[in-house]
PDB file of N, CA and C in Angstrom:
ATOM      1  N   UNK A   1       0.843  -1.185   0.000  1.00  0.00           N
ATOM      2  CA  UNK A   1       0.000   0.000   0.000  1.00  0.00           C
ATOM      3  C   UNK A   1       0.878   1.235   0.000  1.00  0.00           C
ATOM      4  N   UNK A   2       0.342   2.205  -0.648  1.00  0.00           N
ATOM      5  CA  UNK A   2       0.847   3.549  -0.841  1.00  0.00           C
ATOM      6  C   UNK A   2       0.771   4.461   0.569  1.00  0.00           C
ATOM      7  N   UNK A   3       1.417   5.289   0.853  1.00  0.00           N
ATOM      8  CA  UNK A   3       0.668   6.244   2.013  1.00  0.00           C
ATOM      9  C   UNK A   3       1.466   7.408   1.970  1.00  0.00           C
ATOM     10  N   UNK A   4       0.845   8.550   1.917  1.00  0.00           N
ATOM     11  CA  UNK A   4       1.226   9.667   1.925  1.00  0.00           C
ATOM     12  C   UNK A   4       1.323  10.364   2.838  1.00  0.00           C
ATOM     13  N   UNK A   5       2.370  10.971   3.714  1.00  0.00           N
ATOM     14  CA  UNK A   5       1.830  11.374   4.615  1.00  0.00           C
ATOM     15  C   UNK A   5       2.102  13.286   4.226  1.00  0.00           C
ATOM     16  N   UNK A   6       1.457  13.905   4.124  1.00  0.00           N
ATOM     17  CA  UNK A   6       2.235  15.521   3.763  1.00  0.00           C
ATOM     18  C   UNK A   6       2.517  16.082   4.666  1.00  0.00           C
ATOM     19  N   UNK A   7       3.960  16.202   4.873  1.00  0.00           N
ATOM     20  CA  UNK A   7       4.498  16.881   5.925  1.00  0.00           C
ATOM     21  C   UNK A   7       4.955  18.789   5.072  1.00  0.00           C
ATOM     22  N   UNK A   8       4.846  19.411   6.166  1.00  0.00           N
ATOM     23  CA  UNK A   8       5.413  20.737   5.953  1.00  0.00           C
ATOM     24  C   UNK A   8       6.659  20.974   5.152  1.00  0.00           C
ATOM     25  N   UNK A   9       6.889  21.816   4.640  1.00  0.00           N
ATOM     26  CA  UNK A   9       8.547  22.111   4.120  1.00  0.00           C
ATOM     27  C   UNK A   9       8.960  22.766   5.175  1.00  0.00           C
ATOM     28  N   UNK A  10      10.820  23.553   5.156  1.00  0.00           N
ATOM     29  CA  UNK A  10      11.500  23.845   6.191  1.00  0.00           C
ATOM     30  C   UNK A  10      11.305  25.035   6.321  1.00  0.00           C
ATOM     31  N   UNK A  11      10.238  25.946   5.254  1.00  0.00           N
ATOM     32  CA  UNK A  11       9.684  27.571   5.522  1.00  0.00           C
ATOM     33  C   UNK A  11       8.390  26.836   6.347  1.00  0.00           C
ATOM     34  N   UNK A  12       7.806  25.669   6.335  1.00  0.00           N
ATOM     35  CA  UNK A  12       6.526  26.030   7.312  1.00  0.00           C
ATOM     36  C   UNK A  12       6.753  25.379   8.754  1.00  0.00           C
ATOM     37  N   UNK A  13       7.985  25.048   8.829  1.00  0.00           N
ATOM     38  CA  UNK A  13       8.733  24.599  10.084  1.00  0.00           C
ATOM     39  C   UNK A  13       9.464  25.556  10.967  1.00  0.00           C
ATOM     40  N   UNK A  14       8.835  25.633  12.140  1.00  0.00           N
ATOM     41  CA  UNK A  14      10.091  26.000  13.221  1.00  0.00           C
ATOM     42  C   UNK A  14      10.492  25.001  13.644  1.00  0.00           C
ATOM     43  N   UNK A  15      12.113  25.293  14.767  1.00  0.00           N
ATOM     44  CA  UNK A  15      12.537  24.159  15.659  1.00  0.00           C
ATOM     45  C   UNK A  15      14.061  24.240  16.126  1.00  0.00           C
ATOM     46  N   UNK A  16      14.929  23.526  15.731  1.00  0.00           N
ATOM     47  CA  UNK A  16      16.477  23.796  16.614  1.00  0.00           C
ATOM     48  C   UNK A  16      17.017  22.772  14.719  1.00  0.00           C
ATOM     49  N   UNK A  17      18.599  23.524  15.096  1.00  0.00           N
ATOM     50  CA  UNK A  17      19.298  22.326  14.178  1.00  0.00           C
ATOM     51  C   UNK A  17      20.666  23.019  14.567  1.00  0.00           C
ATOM     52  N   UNK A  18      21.648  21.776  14.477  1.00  0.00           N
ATOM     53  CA  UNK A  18      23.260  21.824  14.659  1.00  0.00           C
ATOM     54  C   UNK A  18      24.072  22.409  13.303  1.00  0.00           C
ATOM     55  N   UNK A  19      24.695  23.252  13.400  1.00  0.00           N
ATOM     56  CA  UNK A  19      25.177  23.628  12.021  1.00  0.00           C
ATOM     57  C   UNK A  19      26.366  22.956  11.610  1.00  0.00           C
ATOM     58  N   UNK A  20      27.287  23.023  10.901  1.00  0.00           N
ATOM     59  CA  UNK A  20      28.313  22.127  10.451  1.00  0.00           C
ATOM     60  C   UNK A  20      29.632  22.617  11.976  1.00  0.00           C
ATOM     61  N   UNK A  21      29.746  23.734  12.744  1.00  0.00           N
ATOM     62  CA  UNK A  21      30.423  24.165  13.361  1.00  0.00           C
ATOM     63  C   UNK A  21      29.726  23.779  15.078  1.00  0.00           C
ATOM     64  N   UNK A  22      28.859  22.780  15.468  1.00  0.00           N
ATOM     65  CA  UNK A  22      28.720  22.938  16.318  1.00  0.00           C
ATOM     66  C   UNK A  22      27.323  23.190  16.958  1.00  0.00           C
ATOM     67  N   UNK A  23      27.338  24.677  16.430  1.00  0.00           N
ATOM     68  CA  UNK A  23      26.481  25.279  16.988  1.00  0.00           C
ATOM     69  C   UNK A  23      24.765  25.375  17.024  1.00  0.00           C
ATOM     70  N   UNK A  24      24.360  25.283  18.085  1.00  0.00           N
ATOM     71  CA  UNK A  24      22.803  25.333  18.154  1.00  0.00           C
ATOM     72  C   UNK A  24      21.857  26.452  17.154  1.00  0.00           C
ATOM     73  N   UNK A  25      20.905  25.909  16.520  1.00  0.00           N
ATOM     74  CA  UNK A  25      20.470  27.558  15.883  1.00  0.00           C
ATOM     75  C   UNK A  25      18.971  26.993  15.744  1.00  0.00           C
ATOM     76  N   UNK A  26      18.222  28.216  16.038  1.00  0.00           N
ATOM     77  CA  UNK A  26      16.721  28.403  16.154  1.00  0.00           C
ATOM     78  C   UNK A  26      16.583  29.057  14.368  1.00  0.00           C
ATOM     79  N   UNK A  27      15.359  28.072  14.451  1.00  0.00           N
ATOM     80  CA  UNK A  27      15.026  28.721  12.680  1.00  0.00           C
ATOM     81  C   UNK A  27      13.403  28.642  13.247  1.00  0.00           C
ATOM     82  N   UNK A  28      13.039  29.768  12.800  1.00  0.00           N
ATOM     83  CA  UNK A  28      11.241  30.393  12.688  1.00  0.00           C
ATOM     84  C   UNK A  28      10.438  30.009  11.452  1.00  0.00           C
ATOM     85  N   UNK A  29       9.291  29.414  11.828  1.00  0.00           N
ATOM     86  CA  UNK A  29       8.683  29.543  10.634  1.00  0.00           C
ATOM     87  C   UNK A  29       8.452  30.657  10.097  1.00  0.00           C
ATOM     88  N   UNK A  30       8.220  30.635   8.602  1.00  0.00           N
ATOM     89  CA  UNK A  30       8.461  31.552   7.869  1.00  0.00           C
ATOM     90  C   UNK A  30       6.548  32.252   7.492  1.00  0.00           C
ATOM     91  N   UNK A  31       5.989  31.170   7.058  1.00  0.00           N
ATOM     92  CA  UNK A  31       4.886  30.765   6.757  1.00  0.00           C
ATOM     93  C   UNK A  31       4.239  29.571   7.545  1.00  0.00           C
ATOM     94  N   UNK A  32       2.915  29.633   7.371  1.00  0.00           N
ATOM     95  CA  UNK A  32       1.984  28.884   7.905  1.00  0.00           C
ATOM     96  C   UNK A  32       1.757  27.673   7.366  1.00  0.00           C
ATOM     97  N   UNK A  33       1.830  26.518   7.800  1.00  0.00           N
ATOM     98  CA  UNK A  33       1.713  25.173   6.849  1.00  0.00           C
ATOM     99  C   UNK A  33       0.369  25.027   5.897  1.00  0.00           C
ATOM    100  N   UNK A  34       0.326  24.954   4.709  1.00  0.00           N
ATOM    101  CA  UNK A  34      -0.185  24.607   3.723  1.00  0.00           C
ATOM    102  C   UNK A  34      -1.101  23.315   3.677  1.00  0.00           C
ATOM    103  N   UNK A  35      -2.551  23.546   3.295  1.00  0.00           N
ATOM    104  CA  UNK A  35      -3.624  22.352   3.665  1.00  0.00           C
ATOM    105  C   UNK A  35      -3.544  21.840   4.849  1.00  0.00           C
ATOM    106  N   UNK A  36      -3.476  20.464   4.971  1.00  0.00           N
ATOM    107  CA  UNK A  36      -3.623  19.445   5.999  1.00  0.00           C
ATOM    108  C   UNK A  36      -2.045  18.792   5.984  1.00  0.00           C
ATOM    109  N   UNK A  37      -0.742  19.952   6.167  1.00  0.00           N
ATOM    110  CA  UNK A  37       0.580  19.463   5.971  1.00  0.00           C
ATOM    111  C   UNK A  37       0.521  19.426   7.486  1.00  0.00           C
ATOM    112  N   UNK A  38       1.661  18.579   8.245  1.00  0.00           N
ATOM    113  CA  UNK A  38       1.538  18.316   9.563  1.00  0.00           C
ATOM    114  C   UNK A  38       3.424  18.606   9.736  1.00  0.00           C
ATOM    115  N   UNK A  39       3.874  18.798  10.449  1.00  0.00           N
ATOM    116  CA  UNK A  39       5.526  18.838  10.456  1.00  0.00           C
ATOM    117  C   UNK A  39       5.489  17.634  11.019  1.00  0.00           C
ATOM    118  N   UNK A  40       7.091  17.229  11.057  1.00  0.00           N
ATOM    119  CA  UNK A  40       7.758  15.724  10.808  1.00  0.00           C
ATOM    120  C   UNK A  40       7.006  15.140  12.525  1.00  0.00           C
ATOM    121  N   UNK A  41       7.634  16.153  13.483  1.00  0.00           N
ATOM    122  CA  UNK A  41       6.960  16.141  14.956  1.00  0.00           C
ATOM    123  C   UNK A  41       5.882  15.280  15.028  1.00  0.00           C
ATOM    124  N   UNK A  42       4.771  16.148  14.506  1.00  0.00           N
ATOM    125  CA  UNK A  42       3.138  15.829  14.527  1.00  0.00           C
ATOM    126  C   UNK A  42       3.136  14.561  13.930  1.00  0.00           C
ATOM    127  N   UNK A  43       3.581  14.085  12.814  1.00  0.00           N
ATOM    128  CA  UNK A  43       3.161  12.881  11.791  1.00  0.00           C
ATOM    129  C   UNK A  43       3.846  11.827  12.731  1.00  0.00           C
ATOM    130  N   UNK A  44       5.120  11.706  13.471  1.00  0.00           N
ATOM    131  CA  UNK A  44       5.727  10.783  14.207  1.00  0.00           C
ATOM    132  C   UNK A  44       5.058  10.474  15.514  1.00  0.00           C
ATOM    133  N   UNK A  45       4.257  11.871  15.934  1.00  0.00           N
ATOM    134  CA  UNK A  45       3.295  11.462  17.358  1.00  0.00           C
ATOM    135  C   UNK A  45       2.369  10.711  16.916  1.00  0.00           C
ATOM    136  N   UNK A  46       1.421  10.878  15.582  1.00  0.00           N
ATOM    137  CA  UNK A  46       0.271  10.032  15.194  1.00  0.00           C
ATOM    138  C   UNK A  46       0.612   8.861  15.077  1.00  0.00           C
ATOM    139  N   UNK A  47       1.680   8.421  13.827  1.00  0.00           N
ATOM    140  CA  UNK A  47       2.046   7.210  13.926  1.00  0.00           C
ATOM    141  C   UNK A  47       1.680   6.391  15.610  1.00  0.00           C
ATOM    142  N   UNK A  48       3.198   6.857  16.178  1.00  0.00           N
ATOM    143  CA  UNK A  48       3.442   6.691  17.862  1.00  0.00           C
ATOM    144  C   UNK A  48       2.267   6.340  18.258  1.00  0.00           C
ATOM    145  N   UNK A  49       1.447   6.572  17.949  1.00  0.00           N
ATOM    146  CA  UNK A  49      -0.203   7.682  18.774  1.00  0.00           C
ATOM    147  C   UNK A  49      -0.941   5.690  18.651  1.00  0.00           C
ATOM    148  N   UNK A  50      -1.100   5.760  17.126  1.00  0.00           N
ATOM    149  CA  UNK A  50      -1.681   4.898  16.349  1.00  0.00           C
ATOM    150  C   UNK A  50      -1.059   3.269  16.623  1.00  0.00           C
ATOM    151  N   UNK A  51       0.282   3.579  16.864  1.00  0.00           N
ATOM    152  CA  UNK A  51       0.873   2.213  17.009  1.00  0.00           C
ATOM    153  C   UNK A  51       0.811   1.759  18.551  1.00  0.00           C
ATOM    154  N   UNK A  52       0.030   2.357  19.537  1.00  0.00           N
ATOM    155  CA  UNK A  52       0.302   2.487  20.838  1.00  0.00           C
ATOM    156  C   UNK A  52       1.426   2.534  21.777  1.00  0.00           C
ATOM    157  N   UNK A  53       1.834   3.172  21.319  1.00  0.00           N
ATOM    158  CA  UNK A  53       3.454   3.667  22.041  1.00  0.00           C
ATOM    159  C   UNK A  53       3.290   5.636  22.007  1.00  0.00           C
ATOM    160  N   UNK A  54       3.743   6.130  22.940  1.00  0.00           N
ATOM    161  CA  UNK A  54       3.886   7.388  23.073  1.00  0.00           C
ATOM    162  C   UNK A  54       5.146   7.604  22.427  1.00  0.00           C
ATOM    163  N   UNK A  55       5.418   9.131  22.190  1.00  0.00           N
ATOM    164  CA  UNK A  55       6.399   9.626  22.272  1.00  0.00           C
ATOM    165  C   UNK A  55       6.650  10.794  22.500  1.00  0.00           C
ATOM    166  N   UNK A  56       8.160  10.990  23.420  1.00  0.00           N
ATOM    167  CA  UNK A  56       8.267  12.141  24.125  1.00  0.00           C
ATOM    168  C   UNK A  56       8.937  13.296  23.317  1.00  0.00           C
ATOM    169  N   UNK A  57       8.177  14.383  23.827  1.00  0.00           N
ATOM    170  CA  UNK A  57       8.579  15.393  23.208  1.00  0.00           C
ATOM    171  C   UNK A  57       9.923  16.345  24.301  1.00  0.00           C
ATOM    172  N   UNK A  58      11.063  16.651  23.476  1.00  0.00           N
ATOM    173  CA  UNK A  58      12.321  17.251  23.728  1.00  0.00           C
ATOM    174  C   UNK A  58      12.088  18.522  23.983  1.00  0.00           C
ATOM    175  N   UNK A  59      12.562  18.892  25.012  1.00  0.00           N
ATOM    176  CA  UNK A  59      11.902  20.210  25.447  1.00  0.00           C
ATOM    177  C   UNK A  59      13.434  21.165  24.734  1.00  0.00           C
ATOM    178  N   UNK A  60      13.427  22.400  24.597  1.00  0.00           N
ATOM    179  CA  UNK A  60      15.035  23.242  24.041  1.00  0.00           C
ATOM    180  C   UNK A  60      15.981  23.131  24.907  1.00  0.00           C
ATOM    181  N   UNK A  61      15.865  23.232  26.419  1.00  0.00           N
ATOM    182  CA  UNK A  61      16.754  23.443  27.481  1.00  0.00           C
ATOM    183  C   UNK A  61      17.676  21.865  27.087  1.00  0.00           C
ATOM    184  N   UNK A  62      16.661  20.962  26.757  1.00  0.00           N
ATOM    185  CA  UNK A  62      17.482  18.723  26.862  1.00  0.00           C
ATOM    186  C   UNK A  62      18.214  19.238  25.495  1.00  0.00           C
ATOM    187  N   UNK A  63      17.943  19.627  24.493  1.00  0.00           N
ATOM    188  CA  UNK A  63      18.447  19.731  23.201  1.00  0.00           C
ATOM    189  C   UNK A  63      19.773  20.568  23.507  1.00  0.00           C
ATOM    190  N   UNK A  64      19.821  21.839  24.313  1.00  0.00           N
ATOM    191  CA  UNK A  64      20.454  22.368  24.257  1.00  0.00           C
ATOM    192  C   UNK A  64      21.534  21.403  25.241  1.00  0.00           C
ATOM    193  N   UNK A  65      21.201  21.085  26.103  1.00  0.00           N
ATOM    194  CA  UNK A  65      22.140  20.369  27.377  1.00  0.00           C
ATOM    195  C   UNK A  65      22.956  19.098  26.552  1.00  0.00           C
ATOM    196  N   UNK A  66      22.169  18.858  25.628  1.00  0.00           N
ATOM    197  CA  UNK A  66      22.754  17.201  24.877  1.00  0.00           C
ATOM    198  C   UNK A  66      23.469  17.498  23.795  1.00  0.00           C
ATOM    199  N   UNK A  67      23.585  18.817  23.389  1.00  0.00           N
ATOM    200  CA  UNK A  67      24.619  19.066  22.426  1.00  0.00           C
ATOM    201  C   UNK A  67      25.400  20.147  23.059  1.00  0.00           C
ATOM    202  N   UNK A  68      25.352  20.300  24.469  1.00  0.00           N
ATOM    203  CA  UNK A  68      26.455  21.249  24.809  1.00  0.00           C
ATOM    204  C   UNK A  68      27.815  20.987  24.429  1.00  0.00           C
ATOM    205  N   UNK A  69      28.516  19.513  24.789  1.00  0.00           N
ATOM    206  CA  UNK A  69      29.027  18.930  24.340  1.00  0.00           C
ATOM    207  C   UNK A  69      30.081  18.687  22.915  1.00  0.00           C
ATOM    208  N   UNK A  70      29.290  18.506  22.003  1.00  0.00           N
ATOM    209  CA  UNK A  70      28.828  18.569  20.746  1.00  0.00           C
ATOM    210  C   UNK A  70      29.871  19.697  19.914  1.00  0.00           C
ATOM    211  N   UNK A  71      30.677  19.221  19.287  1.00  0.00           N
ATOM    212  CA  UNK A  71      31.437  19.905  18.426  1.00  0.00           C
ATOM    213  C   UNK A  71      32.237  19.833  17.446  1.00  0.00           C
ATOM    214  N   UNK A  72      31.888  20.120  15.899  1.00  0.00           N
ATOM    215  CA  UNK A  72      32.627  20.027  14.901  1.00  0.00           C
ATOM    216  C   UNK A  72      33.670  20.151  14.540  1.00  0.00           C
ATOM    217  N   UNK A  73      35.192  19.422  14.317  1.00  0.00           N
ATOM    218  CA  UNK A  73      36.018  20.269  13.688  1.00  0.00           C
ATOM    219  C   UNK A  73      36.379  20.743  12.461  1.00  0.00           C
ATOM    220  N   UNK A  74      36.545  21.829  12.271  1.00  0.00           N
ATOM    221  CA  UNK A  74      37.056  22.451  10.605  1.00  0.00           C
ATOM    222  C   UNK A  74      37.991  22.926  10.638  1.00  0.00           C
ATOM    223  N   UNK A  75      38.411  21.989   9.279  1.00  0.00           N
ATOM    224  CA  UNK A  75      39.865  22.703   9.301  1.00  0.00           C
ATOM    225  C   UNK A  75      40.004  22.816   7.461  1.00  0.00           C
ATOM    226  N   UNK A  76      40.492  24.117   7.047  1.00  0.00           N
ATOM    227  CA  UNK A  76      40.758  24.224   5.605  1.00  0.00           C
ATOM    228  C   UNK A  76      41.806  23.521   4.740  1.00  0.00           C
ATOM    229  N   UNK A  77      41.332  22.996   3.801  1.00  0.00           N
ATOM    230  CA  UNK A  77      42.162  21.885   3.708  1.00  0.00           C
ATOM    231  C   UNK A  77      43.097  22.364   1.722  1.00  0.00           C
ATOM    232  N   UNK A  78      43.972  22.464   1.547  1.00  0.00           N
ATOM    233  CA  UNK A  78      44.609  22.882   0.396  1.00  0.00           C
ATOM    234  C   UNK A  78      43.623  22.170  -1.088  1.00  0.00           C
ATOM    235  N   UNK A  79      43.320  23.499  -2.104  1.00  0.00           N
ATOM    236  CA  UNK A  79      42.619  22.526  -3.097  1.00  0.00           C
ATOM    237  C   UNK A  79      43.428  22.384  -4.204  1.00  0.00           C
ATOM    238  N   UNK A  80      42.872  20.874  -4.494  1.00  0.00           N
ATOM    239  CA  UNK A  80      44.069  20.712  -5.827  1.00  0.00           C
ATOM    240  C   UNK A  80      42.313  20.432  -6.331  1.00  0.00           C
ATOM    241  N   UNK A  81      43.073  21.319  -7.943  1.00  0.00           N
ATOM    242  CA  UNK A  81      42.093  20.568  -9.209  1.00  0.00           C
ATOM    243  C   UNK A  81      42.240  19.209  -9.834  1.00  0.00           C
ATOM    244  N   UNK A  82      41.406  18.652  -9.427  1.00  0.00           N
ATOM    245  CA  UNK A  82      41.148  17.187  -9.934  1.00  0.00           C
ATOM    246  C   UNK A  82      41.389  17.164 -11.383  1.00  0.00           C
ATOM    247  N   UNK A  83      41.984  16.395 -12.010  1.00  0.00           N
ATOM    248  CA  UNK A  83      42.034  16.655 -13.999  1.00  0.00           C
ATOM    249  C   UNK A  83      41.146  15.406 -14.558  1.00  0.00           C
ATOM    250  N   UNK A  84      40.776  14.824 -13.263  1.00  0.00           N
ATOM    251  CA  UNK A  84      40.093  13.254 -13.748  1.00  0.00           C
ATOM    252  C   UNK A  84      38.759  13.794 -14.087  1.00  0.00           C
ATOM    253  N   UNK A  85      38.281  14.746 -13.210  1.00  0.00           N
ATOM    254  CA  UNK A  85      37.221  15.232 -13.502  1.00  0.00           C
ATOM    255  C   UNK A  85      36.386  16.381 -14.450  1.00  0.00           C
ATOM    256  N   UNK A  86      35.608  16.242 -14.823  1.00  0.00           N
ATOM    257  CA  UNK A  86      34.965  17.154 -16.377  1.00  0.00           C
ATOM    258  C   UNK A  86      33.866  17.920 -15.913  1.00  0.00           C
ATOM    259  N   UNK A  87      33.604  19.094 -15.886  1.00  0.00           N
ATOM    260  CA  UNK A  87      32.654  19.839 -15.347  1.00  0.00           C
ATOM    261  C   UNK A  87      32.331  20.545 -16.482  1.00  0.00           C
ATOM    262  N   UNK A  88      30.983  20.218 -16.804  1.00  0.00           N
ATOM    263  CA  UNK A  88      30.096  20.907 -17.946  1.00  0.00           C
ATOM    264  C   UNK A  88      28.715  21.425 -17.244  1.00  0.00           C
ATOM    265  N   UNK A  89      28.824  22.720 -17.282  1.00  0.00           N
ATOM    266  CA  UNK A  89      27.588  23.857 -16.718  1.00  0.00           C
ATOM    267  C   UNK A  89      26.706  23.236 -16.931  1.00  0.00           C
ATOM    268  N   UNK A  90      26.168  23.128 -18.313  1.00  0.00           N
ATOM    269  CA  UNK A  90      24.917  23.194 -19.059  1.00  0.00           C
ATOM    270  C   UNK A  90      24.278  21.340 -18.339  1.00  0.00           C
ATOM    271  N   UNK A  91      25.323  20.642 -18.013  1.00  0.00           N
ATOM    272  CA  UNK A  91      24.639  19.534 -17.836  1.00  0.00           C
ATOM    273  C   UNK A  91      24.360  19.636 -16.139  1.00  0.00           C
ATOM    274  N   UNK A  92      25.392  20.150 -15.572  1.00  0.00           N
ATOM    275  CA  UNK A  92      25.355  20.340 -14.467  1.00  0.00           C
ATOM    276  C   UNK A  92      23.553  20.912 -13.918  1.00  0.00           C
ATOM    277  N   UNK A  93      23.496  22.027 -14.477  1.00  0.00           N
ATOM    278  CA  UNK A  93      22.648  22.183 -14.354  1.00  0.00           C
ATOM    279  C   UNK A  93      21.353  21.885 -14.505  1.00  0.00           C
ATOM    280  N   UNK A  94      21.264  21.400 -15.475  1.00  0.00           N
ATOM    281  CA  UNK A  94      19.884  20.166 -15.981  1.00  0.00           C
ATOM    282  C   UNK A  94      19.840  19.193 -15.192  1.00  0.00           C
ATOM    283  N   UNK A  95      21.034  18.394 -14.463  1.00  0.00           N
ATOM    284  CA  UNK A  95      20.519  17.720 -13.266  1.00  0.00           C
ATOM    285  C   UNK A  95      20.489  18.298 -11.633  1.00  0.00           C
ATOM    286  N   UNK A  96      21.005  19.726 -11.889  1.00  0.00           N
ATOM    287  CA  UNK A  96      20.179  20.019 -10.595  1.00  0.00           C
ATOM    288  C   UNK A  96      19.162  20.603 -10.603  1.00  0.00           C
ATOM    289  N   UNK A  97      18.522  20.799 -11.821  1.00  0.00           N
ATOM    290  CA  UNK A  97      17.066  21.132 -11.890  1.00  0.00           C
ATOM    291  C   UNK A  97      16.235  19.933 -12.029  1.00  0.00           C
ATOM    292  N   UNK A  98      16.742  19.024 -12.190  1.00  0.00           N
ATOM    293  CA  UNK A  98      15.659  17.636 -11.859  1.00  0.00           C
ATOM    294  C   UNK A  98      15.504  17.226 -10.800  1.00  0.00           C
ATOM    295  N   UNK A  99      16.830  17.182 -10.288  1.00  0.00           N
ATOM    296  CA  UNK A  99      16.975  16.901  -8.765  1.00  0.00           C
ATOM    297  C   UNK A  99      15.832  17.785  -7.786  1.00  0.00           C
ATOM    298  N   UNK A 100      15.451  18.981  -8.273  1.00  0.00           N
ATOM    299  CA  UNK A 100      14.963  20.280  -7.482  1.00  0.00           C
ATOM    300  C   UNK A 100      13.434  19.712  -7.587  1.00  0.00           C
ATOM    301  N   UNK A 101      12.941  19.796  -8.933  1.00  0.00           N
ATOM    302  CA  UNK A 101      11.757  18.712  -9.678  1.00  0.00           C
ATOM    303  C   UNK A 101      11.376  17.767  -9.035  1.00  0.00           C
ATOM    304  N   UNK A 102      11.962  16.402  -8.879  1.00  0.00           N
ATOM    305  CA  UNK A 102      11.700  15.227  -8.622  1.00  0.00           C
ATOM    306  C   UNK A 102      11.742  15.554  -7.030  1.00  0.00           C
ATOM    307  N   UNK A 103      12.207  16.520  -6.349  1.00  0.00           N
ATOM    308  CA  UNK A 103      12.153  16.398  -4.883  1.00  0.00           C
ATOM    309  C   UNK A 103      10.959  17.443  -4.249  1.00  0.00           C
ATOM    310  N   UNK A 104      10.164  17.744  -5.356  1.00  0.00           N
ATOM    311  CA  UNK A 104       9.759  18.843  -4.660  1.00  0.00           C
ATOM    312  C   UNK A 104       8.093  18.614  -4.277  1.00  0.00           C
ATOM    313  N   UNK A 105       7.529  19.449  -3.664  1.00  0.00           N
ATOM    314  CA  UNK A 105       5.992  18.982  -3.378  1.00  0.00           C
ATOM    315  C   UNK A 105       5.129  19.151  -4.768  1.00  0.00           C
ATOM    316  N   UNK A 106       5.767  19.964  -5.946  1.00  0.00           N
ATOM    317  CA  UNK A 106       4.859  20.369  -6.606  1.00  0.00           C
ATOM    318  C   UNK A 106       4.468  18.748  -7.475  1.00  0.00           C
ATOM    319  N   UNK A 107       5.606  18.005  -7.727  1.00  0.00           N
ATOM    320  CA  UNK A 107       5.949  16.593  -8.585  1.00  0.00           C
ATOM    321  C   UNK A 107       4.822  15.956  -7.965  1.00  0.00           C
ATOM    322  N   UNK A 108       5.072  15.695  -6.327  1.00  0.00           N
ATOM    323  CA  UNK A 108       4.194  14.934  -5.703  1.00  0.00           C
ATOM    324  C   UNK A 108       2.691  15.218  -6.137  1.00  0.00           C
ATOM    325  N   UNK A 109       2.193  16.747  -5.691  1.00  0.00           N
ATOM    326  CA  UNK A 109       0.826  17.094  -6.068  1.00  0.00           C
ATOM    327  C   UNK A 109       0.171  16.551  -7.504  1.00  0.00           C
ATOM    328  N   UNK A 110       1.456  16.727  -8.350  1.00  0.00           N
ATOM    329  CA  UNK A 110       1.505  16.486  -9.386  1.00  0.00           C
ATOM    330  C   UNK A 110       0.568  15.310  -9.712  1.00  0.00           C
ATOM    331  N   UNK A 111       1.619  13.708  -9.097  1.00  0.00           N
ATOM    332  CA  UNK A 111       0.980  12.659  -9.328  1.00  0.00           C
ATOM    333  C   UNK A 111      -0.121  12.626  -8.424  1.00  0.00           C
ATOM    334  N   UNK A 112      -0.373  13.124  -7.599  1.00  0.00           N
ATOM    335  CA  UNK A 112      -1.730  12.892  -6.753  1.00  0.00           C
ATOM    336  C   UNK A 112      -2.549  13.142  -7.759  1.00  0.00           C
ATOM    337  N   UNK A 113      -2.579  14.513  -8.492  1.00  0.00           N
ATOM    338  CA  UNK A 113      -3.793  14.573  -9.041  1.00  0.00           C
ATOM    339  C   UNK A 113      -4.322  14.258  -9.996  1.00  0.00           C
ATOM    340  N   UNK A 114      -3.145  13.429 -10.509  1.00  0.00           N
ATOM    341  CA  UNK A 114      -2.957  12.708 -12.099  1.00  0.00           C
ATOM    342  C   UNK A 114      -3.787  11.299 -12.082  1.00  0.00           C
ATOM    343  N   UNK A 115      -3.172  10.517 -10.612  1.00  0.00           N
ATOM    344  CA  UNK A 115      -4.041   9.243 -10.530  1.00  0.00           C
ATOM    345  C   UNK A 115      -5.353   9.334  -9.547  1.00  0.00           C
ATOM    346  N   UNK A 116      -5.587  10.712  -8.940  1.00  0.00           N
ATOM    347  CA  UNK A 116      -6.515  10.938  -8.711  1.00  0.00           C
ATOM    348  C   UNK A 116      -8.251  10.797  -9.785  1.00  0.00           C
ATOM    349  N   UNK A 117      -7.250  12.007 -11.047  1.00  0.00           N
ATOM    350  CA  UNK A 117      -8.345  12.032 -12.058  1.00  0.00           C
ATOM    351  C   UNK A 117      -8.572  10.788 -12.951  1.00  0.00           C
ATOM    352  N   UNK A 118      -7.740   9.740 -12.972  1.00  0.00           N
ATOM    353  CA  UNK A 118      -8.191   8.557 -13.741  1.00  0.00           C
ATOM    354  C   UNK A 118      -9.288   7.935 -13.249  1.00  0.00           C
TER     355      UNK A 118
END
């Protein structure tokens, strides 16, 4: 069986995330979630909910305390140009516009409403 679940994108999400350096960072939603989209949170409590098992929700102070810890190192590293490798724009780019395509909600809506209308 198929199942969809529509979760929010990362503009209709607030919450915490670790950056490559470490550090803790608060991101705001930007916008308001779209239809009946649920963020990753909500869809993992229902599951949880549904499968009879709870699950606990992380308060900022545990997040913050559990990655106090927590730290990346960077260090700059000398670049050599690879000669094995071939870099062509034009293709480059045609697959990161598919990549953008095939990942995005609009593809999904897409087929919803495609095998919807059959």
């Amino acid at each position: 069986a198929d199942i969809v679940l529509p979760s929010t994108s990362s503009y209709e999400t607030g919450g915490t995330v670790v950056d490559y350096k470490g550090r803790l960072k608060r991101l705001e939603r930007a916008i308001e979630p779209i239809g009946g989209s649920k963020t990753h949170r909500e869809i993992l409590k229902a599951v949880a909910k549904e499968m009879g098992t709870g699950m606990e929700v992380a308060k900022t102070a545990d997040v913050k305390k559990a990655v106090s810890g927590f730290r990346v190192e960077t260090r700059a590293s000398e670049f050599r140009k690879r000669e094995d490798l071939i870099f062509k724009p034009g293709e480059f780019m045609e697959s990161a516009n598919s990549v953008m395509i095939n990942g995005s909600r609009l593809l999904w809506l897409r087929e919803i409403e495609s095998s919807v209308a059959v």
